[in-house]
N, C-alpha and C. Protein backbone atom coordinates (compact mmCIF):
# COMPACT_ATOMS: atom_id res chain seq x y z
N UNK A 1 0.84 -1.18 0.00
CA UNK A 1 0.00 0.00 0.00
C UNK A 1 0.88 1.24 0.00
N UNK A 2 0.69 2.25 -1.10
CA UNK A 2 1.18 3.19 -0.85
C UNK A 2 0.87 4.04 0.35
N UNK A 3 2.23 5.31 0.53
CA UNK A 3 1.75 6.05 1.88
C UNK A 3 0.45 6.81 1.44
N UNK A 4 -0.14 7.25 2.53
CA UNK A 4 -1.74 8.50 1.84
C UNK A 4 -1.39 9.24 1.81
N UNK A 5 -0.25 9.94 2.44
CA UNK A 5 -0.10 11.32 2.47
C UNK A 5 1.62 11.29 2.28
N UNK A 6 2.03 12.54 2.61
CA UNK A 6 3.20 13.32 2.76
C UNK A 6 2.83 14.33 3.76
N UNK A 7 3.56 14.23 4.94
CA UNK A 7 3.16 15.07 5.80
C UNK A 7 3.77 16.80 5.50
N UNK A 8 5.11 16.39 4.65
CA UNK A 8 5.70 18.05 4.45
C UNK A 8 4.52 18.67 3.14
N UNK A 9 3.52 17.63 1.91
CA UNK A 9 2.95 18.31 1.47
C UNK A 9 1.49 18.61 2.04
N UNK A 10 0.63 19.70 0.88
CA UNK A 10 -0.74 19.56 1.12
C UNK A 10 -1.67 18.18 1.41
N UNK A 11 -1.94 18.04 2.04
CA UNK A 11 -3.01 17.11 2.61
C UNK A 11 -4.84 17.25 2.57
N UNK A 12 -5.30 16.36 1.84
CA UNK A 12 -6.96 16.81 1.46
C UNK A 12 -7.67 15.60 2.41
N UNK A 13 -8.42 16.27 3.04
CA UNK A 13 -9.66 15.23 4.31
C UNK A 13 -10.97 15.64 3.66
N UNK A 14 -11.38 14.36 3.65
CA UNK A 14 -12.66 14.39 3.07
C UNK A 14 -13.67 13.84 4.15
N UNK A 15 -14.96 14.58 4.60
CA UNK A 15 -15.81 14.26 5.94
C UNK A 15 -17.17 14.16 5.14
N UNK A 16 -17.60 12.59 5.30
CA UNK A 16 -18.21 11.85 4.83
C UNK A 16 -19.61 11.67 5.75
N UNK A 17 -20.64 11.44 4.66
CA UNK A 17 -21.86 11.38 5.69
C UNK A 17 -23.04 11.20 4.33
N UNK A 18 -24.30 10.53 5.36
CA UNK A 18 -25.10 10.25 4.43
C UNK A 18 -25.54 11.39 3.35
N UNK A 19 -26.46 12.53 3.86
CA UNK A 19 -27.02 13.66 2.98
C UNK A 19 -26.24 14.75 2.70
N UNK A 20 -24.97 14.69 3.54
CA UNK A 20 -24.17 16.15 3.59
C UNK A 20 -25.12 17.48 3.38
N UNK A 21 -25.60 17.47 4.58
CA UNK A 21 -26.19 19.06 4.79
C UNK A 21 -25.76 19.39 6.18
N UNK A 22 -25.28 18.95 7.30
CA UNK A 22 -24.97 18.93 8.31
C UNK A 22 -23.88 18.50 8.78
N UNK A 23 -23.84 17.45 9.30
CA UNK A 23 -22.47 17.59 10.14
C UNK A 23 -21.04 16.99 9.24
N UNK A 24 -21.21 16.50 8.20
CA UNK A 24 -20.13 16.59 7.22
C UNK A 24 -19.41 18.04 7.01
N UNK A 25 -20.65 18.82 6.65
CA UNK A 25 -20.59 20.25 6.23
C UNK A 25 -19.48 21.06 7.09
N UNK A 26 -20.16 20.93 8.72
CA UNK A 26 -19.90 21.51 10.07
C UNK A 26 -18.00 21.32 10.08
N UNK A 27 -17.81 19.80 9.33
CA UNK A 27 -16.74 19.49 9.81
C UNK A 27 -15.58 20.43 9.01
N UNK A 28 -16.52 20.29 7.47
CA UNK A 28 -15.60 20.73 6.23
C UNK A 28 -15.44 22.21 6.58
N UNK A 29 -16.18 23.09 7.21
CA UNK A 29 -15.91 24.40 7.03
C UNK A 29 -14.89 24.97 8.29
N UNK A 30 -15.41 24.35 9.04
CA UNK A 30 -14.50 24.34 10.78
C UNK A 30 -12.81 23.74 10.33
N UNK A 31 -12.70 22.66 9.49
CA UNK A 31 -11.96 22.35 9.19
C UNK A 31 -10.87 23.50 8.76
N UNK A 32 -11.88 23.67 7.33
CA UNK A 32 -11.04 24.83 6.63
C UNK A 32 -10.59 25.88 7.16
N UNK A 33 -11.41 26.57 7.97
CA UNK A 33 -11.38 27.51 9.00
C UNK A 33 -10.09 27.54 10.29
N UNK A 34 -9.96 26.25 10.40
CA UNK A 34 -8.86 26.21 11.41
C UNK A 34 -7.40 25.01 11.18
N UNK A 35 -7.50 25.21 10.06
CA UNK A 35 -6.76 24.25 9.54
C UNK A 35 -5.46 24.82 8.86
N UNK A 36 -4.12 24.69 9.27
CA UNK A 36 -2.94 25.21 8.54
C UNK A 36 -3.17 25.41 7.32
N UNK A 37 -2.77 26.29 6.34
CA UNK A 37 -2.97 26.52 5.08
C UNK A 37 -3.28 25.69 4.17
N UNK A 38 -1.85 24.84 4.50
CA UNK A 38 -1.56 23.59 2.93
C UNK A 38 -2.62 22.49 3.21
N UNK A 39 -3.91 22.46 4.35
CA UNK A 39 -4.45 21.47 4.81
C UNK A 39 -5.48 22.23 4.04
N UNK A 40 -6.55 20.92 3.53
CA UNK A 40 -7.81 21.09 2.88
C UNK A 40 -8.81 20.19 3.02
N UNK A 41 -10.10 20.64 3.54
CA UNK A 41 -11.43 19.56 3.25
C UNK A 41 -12.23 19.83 2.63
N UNK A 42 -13.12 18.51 2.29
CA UNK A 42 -14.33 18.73 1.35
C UNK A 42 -15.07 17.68 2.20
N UNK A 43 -16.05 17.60 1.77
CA UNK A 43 -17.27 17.05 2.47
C UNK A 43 -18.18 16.17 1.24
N UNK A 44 -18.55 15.34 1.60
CA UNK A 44 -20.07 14.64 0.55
C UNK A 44 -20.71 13.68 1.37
N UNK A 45 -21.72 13.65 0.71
CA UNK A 45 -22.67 12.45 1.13
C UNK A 45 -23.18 11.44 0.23
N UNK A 46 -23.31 10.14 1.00
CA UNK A 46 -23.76 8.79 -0.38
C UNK A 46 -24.81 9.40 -0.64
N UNK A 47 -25.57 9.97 -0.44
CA UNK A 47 -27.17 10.53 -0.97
C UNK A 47 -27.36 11.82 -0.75
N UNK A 48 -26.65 12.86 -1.55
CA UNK A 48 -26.33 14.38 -0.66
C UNK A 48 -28.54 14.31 -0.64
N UNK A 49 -28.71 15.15 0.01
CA UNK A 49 -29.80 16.15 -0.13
C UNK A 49 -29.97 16.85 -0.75
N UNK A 50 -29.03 17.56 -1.10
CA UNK A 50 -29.36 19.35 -2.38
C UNK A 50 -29.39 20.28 -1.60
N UNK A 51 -29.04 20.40 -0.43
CA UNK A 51 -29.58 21.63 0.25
C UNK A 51 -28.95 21.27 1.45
N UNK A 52 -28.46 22.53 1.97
CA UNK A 52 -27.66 22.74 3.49
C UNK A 52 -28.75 23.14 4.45
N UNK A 53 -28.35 22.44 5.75
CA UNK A 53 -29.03 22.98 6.94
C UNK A 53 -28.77 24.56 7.54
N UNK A 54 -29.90 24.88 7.61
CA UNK A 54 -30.04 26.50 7.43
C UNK A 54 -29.17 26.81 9.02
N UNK A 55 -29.93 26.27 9.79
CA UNK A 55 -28.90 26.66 11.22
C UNK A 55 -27.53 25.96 11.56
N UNK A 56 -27.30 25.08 10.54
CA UNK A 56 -25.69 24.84 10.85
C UNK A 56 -25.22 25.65 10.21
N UNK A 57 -25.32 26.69 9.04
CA UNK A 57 -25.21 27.72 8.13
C UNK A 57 -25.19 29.15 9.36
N UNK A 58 -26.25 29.24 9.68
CA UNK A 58 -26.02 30.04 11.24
C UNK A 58 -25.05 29.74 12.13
N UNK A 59 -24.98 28.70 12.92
CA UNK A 59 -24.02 28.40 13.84
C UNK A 59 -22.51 28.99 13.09
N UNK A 60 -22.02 28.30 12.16
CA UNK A 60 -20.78 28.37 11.62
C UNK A 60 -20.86 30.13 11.81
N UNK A 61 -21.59 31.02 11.37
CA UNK A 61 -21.58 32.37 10.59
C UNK A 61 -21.60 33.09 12.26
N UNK A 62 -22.22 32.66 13.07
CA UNK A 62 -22.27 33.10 14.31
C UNK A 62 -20.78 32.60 14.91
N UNK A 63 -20.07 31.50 14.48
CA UNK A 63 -19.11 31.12 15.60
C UNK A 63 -17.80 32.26 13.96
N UNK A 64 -17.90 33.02 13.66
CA UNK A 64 -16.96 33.42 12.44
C UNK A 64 -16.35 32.63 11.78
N UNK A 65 -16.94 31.57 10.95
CA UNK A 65 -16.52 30.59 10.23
C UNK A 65 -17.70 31.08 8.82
N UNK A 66 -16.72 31.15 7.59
CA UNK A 66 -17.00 31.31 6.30
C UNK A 66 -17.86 30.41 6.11
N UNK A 67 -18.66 30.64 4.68
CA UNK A 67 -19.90 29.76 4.52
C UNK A 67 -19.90 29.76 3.45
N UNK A 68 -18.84 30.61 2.72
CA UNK A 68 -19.17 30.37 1.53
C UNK A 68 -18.24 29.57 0.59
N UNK A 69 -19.43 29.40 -0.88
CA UNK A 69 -19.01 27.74 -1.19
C UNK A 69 -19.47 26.47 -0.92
N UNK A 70 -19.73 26.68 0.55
CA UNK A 70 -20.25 25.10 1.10
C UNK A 70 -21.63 25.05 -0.07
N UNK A 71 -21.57 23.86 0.27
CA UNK A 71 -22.71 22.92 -1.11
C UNK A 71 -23.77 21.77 -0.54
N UNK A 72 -24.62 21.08 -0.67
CA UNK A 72 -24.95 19.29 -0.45
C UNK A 72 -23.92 18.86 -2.03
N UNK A 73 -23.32 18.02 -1.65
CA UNK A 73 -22.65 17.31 -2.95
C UNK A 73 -22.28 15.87 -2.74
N UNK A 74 -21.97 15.13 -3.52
CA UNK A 74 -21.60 13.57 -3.89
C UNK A 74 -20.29 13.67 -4.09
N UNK A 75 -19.91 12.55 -4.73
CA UNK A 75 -18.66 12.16 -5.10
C UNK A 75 -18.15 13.04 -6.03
N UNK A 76 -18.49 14.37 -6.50
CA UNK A 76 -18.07 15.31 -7.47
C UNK A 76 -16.86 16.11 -6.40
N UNK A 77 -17.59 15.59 -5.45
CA UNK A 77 -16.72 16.94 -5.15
C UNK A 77 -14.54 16.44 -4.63
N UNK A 78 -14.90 15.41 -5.18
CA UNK A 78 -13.20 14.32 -4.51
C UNK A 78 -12.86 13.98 -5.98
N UNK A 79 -13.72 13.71 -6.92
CA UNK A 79 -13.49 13.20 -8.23
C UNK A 79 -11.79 13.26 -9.21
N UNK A 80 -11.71 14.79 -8.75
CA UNK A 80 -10.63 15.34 -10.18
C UNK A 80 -9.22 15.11 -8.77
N UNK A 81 -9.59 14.81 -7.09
CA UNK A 81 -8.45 15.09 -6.54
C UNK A 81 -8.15 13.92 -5.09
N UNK A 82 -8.24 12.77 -5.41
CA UNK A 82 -8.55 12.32 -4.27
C UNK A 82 -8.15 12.30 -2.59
N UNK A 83 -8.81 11.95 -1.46
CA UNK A 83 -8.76 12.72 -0.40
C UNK A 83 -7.21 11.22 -0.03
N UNK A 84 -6.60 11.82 0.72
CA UNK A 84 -5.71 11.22 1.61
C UNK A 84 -6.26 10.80 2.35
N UNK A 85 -7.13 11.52 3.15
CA UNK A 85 -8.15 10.78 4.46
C UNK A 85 -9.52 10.82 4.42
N UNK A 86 -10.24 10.10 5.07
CA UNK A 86 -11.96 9.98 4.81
C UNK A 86 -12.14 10.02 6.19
N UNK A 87 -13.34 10.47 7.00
CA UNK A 87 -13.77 10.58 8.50
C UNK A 87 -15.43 10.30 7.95
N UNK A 88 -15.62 9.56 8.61
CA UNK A 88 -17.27 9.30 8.50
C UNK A 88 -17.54 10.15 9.69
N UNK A 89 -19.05 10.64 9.67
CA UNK A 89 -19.70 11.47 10.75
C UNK A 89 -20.54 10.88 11.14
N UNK A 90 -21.21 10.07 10.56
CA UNK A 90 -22.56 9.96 10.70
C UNK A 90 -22.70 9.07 12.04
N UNK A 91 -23.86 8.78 12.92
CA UNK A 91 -23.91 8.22 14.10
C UNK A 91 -23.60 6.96 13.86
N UNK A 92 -23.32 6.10 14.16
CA UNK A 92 -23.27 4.73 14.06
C UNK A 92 -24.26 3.71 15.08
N UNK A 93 -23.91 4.73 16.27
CA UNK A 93 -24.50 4.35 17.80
C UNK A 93 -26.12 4.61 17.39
N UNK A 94 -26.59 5.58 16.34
CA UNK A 94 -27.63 5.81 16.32
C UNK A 94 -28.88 5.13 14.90
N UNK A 95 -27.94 4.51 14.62
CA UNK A 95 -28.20 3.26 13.39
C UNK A 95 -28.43 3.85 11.91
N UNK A 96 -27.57 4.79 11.94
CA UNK A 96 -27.73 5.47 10.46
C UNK A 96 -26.52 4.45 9.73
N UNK A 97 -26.58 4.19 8.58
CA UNK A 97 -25.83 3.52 7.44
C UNK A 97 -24.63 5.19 7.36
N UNK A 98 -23.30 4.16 7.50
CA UNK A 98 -22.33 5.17 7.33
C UNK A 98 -21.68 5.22 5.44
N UNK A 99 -21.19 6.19 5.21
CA UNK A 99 -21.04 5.56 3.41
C UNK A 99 -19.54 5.01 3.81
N UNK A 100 -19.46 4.56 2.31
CA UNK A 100 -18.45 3.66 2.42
C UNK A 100 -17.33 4.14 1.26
N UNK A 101 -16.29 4.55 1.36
CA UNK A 101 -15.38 5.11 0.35
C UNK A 101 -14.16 4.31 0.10
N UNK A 102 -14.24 3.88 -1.46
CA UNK A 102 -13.49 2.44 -1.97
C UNK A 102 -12.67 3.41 -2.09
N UNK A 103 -11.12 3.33 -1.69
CA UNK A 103 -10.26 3.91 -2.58
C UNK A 103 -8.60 4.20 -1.44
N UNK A 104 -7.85 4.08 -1.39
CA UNK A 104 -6.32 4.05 -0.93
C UNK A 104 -6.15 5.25 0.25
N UNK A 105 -7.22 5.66 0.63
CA UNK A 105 -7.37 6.99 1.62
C UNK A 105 -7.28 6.03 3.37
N UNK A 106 -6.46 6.69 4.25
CA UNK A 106 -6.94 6.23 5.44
C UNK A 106 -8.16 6.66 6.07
N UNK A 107 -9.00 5.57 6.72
CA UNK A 107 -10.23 5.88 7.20
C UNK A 107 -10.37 5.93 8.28
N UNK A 108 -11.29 6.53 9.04
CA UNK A 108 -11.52 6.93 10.20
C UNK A 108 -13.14 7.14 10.40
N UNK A 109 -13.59 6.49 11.39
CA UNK A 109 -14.86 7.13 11.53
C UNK A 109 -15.12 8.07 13.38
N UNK A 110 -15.38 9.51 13.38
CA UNK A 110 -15.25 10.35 13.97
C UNK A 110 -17.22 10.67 14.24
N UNK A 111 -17.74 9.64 14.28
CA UNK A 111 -19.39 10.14 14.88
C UNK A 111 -19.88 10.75 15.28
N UNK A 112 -21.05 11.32 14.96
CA UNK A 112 -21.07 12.30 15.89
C UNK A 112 -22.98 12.44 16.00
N UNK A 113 -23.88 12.57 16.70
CA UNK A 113 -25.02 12.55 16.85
C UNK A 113 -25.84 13.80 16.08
N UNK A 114 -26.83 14.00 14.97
CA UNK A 114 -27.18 14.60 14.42
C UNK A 114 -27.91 15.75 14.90
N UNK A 115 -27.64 16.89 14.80
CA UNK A 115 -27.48 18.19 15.54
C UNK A 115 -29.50 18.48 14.92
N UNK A 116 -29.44 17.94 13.60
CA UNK A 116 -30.73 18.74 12.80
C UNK A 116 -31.73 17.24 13.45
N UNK A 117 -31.71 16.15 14.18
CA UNK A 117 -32.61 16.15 14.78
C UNK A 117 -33.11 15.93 16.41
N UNK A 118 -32.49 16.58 16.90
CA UNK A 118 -32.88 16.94 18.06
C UNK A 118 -34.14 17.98 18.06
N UNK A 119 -35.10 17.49 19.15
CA UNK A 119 -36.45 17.55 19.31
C UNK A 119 -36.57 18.67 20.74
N UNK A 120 -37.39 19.78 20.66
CA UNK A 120 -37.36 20.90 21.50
C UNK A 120 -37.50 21.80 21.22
N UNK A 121 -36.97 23.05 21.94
CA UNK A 121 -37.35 24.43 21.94
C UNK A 121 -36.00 24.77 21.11
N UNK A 122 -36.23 26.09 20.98
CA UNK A 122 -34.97 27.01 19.83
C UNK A 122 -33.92 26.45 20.76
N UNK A 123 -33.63 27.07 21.92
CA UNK A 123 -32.59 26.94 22.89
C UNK A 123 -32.09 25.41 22.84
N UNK A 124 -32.94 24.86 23.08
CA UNK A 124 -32.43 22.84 23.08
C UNK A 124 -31.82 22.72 21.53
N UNK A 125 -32.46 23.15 20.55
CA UNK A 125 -32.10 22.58 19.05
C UNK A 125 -30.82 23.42 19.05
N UNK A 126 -30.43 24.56 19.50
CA UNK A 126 -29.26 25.63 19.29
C UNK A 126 -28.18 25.06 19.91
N UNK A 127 -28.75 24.42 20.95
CA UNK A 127 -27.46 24.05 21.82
C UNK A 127 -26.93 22.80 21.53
N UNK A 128 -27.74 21.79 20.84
CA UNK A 128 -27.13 20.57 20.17
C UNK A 128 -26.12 20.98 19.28
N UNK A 129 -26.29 21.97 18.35
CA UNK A 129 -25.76 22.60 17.32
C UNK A 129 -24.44 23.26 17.71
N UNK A 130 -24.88 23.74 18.89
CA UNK A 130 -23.28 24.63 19.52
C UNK A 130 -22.36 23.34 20.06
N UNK A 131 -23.15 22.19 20.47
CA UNK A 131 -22.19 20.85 21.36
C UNK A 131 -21.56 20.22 20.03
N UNK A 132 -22.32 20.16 18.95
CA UNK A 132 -21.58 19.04 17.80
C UNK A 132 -20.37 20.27 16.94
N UNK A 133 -20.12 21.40 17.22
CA UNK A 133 -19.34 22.42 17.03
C UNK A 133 -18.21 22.17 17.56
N UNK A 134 -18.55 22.27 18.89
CA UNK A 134 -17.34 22.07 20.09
C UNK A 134 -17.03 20.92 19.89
N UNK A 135 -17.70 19.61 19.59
CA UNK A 135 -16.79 18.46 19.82
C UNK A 135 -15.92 18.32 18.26
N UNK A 136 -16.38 18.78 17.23
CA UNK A 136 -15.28 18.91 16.03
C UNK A 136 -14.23 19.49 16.41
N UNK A 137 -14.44 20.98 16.87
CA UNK A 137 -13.21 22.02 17.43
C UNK A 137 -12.15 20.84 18.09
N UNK A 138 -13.01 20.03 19.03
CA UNK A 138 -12.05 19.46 20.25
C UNK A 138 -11.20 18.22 19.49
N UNK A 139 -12.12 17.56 18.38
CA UNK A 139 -11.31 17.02 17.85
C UNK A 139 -9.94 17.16 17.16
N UNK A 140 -10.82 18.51 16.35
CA UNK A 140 -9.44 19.18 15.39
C UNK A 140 -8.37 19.44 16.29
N UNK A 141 -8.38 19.58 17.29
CA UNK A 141 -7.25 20.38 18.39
C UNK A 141 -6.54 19.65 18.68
N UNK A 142 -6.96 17.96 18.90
CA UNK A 142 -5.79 17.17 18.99
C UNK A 142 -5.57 16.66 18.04
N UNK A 143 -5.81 16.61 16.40
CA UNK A 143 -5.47 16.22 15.20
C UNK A 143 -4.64 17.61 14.95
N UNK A 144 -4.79 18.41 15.14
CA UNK A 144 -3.73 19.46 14.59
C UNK A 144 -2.66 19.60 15.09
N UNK A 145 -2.59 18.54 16.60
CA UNK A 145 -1.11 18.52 17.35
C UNK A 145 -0.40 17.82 17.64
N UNK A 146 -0.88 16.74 15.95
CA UNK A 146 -0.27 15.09 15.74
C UNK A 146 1.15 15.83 14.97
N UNK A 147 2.08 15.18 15.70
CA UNK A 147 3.18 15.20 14.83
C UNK A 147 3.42 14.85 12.98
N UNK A 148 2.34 14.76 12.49
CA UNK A 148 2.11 14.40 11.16
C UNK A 148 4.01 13.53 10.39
N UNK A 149 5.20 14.13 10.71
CA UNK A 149 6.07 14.32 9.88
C UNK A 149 6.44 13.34 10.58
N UNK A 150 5.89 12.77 11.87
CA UNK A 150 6.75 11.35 12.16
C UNK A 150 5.96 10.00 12.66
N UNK A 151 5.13 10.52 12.11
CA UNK A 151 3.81 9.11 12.51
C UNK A 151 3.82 8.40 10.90
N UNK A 152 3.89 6.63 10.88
CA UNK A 152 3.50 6.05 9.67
C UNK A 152 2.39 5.93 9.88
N UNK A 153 2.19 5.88 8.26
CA UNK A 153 0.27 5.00 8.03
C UNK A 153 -0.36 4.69 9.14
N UNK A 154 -0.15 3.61 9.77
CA UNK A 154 -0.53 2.66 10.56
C UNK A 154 -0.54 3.38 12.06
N UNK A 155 0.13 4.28 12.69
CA UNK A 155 0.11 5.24 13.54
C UNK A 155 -0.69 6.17 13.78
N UNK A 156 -1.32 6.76 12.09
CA UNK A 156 -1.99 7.83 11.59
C UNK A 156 -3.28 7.40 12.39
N UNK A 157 -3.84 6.16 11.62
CA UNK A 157 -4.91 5.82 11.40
C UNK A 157 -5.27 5.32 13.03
N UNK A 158 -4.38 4.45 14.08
CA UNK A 158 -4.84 4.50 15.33
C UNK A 158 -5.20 5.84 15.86
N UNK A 159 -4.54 6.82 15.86
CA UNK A 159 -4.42 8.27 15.95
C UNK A 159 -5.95 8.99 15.71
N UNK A 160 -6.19 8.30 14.58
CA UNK A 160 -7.74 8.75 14.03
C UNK A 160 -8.47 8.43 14.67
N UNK A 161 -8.56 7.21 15.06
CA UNK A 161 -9.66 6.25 15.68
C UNK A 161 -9.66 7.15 17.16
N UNK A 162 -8.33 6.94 17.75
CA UNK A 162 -8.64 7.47 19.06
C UNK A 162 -9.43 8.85 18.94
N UNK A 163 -8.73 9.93 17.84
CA UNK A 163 -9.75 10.56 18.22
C UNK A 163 -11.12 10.58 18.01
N UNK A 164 -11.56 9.73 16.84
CA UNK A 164 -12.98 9.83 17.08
C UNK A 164 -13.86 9.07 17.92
N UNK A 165 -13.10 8.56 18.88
CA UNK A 165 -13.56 8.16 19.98
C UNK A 165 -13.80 9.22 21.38
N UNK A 166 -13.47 10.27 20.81
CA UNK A 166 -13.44 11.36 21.97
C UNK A 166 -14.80 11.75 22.07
């Protein structure tokens, strides 16, 4: 197996999920947003939706994270460049079908409980939305303070797991 990456070059993460209107999205823009330069994500879903969730579109714009660009998209959007890494979002614990991406990328699945359906008042639905924020942030924070330039493959990918076990 070849390596996925090069840690001295650009590196592309791709955050995977069924409809990509939500927390794929959440991940890809937070990502971009706090992510060293030469680092890049994109986001899709096995069945995008067509359409972004209007208050994760808020949240991001309220926490000063760009919005623009973001999309619902498929496999168009990895097509012409493929990702080094894949992170599934989707719940697992909560019996959603996670997608499945054939291709030489290390995988990781990073779960996370779906922010657009939680049931309640503005305040309850806002605050799911602000918790699945914070736990990306918290993730990214210890993925951004992996030594990248001296971990192999096989290091990477425990690395992943642990964190999406956080």
């Amino acid at each position: 197996m070849a390596q996925p990456f090069c840690p001295e070059a650009p590196m592309k993460i791709l955050f995977m999920c069924t409809a990509n209107s939500c927390r794929s999205v959440l991940s890809e823009a937070l990502f971009n947003h706090l992510a060293p330069a030469a680092h890049h994500a994109v986001s899709s879903g096995s069945f995008p939706s067509g359409t972004l969730n209007a208050r994760a579109l808020a949240t991001l714009e309220q926490a000063g994270v760009s919005t623009a660009g973001l999309y619902s998209k498929g496999s168009e959007a990895f097509a012409d460049s493929p990702p080094d890494i894949v992170i599934t979002v989707c719940d697992k614990a909560g019996g959603e079908p996670c997608p499945v991406y054939f291709g030489p990328a290390l995988k990781s699945h990073w779960g996370l409980e779906d922010p657009s359906q939680v049931q309640g008042d503005e305040q309850a639905i806002q605050a799911a939305f602000e918790q699945t924020v914070q736990k990306i942030r918290q993730r990214f924070a210890v993925f951004f303070a992996l030594d990248l330039d001296h971990l192999s493959p096989t290091e990477l990918k425990n690395a992943l797991d642990r964190i999406g076990a956080l």
